[in-house]
PDB file of N, CA and C in Angstrom:
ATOM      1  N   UNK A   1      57.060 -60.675  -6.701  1.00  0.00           N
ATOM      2  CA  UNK A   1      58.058 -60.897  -5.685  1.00  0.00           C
ATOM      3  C   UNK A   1      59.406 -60.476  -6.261  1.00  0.00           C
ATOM      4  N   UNK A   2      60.020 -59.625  -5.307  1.00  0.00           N
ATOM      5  CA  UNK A   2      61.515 -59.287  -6.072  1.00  0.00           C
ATOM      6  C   UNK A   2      62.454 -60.376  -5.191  1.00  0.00           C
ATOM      7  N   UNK A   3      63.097 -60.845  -6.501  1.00  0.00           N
ATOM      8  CA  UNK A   3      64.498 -61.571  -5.906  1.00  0.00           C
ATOM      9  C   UNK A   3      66.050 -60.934  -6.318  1.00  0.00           C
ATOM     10  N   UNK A   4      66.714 -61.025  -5.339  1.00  0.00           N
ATOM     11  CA  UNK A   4      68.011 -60.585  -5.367  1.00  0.00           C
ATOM     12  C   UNK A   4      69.325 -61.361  -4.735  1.00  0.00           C
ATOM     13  N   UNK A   5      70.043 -61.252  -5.476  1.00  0.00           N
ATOM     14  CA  UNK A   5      71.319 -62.653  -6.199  1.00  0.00           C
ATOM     15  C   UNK A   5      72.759 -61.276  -5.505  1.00  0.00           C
ATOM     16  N   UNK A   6      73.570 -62.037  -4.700  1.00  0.00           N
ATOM     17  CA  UNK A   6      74.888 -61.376  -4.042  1.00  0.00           C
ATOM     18  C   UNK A   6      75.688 -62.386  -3.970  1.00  0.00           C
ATOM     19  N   UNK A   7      77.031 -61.669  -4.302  1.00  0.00           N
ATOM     20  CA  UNK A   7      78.201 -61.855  -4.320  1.00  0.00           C
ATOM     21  C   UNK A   7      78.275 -62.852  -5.964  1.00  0.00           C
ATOM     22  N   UNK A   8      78.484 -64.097  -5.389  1.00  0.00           N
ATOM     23  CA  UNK A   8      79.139 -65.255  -6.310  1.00  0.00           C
ATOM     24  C   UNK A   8      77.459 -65.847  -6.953  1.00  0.00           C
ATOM     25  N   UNK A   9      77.055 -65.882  -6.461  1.00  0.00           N
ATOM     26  CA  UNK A   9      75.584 -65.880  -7.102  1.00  0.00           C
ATOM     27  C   UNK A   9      75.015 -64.798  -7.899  1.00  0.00           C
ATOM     28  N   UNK A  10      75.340 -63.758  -7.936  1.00  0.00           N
ATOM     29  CA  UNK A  10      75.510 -62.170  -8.821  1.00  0.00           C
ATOM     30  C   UNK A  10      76.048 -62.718  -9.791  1.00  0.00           C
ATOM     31  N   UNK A  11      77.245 -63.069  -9.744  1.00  0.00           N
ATOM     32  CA  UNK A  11      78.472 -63.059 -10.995  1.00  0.00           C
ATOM     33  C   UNK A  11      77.473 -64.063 -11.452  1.00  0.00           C
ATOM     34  N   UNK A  12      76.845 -65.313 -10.892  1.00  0.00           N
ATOM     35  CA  UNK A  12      76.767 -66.421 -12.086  1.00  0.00           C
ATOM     36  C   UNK A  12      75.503 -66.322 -12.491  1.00  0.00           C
ATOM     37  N   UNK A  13      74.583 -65.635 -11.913  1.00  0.00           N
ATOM     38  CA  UNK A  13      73.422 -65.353 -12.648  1.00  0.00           C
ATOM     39  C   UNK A  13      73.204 -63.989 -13.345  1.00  0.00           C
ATOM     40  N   UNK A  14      74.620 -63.123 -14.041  1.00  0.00           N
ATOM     41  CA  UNK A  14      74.783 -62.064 -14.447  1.00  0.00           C
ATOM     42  C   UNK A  14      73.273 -61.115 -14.363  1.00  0.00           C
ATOM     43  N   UNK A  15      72.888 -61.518 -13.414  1.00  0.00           N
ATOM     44  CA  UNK A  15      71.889 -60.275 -12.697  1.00  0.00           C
ATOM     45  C   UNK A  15      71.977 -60.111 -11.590  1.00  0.00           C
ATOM     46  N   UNK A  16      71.508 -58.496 -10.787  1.00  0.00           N
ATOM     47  CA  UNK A  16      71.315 -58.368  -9.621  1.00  0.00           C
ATOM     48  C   UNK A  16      70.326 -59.030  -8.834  1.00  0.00           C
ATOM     49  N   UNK A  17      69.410 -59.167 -10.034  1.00  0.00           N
ATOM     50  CA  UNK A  17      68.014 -59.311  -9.009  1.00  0.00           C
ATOM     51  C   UNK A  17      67.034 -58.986 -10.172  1.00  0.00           C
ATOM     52  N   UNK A  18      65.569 -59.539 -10.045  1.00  0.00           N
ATOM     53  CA  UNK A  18      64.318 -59.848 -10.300  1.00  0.00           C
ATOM     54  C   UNK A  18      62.986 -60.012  -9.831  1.00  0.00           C
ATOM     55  N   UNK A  19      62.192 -59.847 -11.144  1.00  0.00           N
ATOM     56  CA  UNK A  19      60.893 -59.804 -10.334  1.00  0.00           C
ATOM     57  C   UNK A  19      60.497 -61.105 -11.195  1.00  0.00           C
ATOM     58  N   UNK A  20      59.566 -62.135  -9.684  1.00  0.00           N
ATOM     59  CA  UNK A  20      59.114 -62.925 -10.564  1.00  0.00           C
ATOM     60  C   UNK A  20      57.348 -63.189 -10.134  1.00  0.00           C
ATOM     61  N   UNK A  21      57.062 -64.480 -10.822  1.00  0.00           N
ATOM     62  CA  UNK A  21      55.736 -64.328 -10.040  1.00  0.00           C
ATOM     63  C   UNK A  21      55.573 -66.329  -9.731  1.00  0.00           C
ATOM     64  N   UNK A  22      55.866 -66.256  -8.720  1.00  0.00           N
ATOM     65  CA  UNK A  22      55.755 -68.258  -8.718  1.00  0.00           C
ATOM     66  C   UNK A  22      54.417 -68.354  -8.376  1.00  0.00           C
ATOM     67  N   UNK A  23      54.351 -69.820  -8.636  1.00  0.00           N
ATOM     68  CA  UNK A  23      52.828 -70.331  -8.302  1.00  0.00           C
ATOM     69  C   UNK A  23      52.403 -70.278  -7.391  1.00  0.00           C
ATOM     70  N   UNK A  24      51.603 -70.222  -6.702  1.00  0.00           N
ATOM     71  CA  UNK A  24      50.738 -70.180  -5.271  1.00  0.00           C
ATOM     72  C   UNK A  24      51.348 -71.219  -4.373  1.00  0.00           C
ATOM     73  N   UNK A  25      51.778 -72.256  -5.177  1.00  0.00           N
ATOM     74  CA  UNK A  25      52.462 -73.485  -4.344  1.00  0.00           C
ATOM     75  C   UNK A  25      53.875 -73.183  -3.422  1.00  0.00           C
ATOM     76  N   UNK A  26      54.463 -72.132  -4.401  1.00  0.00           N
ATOM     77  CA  UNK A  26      55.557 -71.734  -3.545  1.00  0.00           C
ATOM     78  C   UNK A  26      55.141 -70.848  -2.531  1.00  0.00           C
ATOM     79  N   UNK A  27      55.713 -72.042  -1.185  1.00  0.00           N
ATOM     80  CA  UNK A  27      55.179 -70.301  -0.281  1.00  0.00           C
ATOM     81  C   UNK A  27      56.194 -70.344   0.795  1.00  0.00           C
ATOM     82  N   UNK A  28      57.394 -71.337   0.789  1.00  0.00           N
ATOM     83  CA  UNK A  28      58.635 -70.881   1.622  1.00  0.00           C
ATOM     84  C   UNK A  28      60.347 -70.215   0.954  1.00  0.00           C
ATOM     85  N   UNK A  29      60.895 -70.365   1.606  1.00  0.00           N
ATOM     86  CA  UNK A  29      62.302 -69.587   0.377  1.00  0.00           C
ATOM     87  C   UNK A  29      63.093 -71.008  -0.070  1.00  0.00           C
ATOM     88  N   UNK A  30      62.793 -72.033   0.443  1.00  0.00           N
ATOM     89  CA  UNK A  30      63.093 -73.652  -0.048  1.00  0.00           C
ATOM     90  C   UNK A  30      62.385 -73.892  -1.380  1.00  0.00           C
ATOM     91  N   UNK A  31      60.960 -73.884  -0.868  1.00  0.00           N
ATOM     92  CA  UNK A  31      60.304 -74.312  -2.686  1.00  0.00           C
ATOM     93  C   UNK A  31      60.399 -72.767  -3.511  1.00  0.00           C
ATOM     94  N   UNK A  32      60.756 -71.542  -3.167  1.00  0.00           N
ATOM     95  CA  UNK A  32      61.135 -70.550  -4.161  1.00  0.00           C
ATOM     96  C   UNK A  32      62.388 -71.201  -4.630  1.00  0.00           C
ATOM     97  N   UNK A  33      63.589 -71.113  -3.893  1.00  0.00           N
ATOM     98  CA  UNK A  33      64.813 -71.864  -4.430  1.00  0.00           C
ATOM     99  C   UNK A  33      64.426 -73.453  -5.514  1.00  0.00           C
ATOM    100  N   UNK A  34      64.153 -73.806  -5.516  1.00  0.00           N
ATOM    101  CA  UNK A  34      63.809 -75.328  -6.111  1.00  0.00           C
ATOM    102  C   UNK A  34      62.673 -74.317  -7.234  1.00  0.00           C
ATOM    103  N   UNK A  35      61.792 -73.556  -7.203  1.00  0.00           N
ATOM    104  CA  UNK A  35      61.158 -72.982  -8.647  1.00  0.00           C
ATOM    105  C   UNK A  35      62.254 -72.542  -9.421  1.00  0.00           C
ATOM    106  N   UNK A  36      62.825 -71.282  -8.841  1.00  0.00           N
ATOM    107  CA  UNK A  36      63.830 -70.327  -9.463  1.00  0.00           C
ATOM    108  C   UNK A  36      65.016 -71.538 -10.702  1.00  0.00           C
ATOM    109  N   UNK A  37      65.420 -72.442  -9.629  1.00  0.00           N
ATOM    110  CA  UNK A  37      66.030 -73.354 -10.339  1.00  0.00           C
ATOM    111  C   UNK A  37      65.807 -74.488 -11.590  1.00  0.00           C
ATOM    112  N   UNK A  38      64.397 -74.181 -11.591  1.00  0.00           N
ATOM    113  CA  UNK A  38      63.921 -74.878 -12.893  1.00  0.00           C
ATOM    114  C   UNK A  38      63.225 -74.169 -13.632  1.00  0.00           C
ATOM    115  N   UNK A  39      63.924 -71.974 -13.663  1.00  0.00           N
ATOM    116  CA  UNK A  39      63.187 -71.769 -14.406  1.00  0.00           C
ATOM    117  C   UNK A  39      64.606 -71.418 -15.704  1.00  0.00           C
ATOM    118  N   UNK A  40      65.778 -72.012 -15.386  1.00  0.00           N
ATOM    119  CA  UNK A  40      67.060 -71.903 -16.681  1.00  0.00           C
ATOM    120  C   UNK A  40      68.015 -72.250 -15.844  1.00  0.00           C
ATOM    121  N   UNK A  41      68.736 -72.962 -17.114  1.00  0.00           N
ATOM    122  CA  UNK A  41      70.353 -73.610 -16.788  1.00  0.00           C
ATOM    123  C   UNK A  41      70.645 -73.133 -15.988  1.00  0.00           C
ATOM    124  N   UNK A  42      71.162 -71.757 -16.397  1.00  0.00           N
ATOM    125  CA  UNK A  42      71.872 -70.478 -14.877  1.00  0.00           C
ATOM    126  C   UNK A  42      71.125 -70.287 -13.798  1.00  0.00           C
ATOM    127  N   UNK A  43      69.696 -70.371 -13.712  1.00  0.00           N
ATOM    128  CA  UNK A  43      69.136 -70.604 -11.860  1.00  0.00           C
ATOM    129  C   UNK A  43      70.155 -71.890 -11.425  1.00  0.00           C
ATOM    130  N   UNK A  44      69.910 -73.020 -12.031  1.00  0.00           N
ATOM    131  CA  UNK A  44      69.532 -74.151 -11.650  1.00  0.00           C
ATOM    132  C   UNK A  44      70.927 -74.439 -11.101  1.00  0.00           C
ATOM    133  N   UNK A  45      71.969 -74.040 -12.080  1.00  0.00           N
ATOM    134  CA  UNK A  45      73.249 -73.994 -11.071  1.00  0.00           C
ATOM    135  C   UNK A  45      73.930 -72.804 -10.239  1.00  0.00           C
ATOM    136  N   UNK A  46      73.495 -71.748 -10.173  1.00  0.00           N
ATOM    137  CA  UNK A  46      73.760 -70.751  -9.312  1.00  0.00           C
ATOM    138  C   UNK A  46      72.977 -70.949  -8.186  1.00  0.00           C
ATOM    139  N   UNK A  47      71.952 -71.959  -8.183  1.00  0.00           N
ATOM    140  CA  UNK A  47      71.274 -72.020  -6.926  1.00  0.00           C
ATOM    141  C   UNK A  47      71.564 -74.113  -6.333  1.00  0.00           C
ATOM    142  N   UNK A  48      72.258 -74.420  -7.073  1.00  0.00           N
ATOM    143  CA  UNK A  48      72.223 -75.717  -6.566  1.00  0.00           C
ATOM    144  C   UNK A  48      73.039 -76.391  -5.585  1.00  0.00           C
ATOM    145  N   UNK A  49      73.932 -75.687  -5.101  1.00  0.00           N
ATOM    146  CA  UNK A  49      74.489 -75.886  -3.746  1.00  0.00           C
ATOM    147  C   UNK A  49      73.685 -75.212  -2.434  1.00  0.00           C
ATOM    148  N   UNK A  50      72.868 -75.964  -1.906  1.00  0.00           N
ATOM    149  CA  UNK A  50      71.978 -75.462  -0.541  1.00  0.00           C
ATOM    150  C   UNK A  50      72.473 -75.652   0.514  1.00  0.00           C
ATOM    151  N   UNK A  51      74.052 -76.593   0.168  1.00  0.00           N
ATOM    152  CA  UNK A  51      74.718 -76.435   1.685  1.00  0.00           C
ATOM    153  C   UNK A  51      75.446 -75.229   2.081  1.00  0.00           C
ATOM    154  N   UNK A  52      75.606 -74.148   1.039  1.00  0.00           N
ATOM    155  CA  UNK A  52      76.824 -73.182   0.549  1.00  0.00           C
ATOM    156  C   UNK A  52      75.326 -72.335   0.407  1.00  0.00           C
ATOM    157  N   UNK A  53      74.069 -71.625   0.762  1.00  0.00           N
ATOM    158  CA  UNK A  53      73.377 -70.774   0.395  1.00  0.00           C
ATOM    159  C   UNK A  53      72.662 -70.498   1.314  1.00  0.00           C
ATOM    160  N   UNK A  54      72.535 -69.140   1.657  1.00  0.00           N
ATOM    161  CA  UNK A  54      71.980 -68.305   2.496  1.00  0.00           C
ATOM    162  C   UNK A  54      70.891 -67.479   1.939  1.00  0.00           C
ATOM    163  N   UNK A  55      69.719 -67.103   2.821  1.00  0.00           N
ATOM    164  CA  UNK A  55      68.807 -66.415   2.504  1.00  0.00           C
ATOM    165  C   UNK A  55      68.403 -65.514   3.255  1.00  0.00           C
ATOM    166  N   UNK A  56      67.907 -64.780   2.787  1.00  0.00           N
ATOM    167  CA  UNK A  56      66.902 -62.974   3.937  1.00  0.00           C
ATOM    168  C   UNK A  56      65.649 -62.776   3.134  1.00  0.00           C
ATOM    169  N   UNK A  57      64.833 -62.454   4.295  1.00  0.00           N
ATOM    170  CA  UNK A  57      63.306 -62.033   3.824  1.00  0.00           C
ATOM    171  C   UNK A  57      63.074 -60.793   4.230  1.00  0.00           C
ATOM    172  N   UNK A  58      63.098 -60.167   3.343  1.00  0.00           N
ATOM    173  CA  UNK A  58      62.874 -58.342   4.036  1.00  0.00           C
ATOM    174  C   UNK A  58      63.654 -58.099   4.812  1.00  0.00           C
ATOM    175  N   UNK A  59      65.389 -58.178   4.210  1.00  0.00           N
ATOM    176  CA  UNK A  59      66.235 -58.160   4.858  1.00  0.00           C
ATOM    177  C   UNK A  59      66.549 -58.497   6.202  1.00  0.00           C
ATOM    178  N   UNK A  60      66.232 -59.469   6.573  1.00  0.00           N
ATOM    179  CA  UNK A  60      66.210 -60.175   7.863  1.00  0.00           C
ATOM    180  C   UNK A  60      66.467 -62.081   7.232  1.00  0.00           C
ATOM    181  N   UNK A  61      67.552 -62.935   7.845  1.00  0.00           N
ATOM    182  CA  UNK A  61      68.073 -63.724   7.645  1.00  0.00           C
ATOM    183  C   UNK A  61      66.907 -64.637   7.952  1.00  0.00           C
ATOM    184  N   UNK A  62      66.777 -65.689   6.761  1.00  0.00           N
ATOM    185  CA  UNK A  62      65.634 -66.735   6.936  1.00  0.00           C
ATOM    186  C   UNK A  62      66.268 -67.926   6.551  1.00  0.00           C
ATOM    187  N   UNK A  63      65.506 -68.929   6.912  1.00  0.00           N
ATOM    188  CA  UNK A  63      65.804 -70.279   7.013  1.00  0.00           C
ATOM    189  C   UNK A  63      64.699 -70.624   5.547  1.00  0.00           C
ATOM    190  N   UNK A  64      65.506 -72.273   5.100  1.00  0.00           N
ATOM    191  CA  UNK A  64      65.022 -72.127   3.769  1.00  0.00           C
ATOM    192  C   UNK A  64      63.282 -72.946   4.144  1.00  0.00           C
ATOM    193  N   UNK A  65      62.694 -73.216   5.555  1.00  0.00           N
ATOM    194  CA  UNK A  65      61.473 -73.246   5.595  1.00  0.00           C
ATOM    195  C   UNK A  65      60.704 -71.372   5.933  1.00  0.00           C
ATOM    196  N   UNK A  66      61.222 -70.883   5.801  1.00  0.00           N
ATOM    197  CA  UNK A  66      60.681 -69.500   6.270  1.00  0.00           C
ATOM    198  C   UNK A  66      59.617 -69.021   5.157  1.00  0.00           C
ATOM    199  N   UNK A  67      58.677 -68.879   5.729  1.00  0.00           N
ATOM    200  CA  UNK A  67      57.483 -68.492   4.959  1.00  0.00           C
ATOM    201  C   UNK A  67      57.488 -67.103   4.046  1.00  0.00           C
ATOM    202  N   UNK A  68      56.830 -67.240   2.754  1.00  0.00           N
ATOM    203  CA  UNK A  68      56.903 -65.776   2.345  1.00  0.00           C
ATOM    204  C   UNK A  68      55.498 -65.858   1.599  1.00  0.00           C
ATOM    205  N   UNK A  69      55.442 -64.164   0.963  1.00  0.00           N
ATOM    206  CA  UNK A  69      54.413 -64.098   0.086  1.00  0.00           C
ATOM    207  C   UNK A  69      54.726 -63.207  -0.983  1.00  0.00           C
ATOM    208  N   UNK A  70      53.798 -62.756  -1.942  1.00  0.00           N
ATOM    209  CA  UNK A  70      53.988 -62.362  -3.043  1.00  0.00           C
ATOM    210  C   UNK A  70      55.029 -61.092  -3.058  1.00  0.00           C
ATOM    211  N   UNK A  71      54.519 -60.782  -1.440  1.00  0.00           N
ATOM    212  CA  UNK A  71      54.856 -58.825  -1.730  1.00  0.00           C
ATOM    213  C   UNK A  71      56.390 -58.666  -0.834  1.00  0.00           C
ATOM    214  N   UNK A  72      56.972 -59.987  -0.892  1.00  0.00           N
ATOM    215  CA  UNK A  72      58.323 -60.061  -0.010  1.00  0.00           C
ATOM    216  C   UNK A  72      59.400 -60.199  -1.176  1.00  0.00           C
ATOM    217  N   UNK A  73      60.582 -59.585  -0.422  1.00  0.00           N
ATOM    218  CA  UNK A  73      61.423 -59.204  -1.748  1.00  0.00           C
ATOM    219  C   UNK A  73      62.534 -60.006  -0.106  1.00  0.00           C
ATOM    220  N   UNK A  74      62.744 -61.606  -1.410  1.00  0.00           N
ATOM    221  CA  UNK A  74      64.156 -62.743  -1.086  1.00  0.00           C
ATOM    222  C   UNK A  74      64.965 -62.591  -1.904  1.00  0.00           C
ATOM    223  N   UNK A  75      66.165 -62.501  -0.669  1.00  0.00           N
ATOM    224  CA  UNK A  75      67.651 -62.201  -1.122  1.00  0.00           C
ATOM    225  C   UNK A  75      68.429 -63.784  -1.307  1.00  0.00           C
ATOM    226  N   UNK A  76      69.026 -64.097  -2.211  1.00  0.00           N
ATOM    227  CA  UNK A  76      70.042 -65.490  -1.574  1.00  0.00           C
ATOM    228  C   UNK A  76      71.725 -64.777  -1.487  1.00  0.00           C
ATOM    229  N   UNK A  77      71.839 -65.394  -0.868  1.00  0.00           N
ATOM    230  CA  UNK A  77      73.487 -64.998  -1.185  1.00  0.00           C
ATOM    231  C   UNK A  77      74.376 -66.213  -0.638  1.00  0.00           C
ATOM    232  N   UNK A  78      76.128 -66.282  -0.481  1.00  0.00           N
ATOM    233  CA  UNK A  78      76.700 -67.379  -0.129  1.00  0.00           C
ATOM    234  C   UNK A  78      76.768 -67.002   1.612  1.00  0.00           C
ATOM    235  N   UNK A  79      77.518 -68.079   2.294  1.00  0.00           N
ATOM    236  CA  UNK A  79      77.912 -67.893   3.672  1.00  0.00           C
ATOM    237  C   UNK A  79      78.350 -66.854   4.090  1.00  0.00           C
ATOM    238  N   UNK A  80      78.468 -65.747   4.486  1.00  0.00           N
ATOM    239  CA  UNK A  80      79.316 -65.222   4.944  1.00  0.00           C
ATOM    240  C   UNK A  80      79.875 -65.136   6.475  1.00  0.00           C
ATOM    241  N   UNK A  81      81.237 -64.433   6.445  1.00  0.00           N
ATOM    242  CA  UNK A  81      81.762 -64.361   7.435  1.00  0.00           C
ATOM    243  C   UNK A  81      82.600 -62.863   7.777  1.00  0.00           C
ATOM    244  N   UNK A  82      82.421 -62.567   9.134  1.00  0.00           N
ATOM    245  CA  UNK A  82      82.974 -61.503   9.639  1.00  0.00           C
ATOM    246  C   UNK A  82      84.146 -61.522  10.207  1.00  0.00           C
ATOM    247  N   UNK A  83      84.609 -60.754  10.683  1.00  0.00           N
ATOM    248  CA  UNK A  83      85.943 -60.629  11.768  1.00  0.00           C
ATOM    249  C   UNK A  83      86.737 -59.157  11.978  1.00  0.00           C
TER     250      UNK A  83
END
């Protein structure tokens, strides 16, 4: 599964993005978020505000029950806003 980290979540996990492989147990972008975060210090706080974090599944905006699988590449990033 590729994951990919934008904006302020970039800077603090000084990567773009990754490939990982979670357990079978993870299978929404909620329990990916909650793995990712207990796999180092820097997940665990670049991902620990879930009121302030947004997600996409194959570039399309998902909710953190939104289902995924191995061969889906999740984005997180912060709120954004247009105008």
């Amino acid at each position: 599964m590729k994951v990919l980290y934008f904006a302020s979540l970039r800077q603090a996990m000084s990567i773009a993005g990754e490939e990982v492989a979670p357990p079978a147990s993870v299978t929404t972008v909620g329990s990916l978020r909650a793995w990712l975060a207990e796999q180092s210090p820097r997940h665990r706080s670049a991902l620990a505000d879930t009121a302030r974090l947004c997600a996409a599944v194959n570039q399309d905006y998902a909710g953190m029950d939104h289902s995924i699988q191995a061969s889906d590449e999740v984005a997180f990033f912060p709120p954004v806003t247009g105008g």
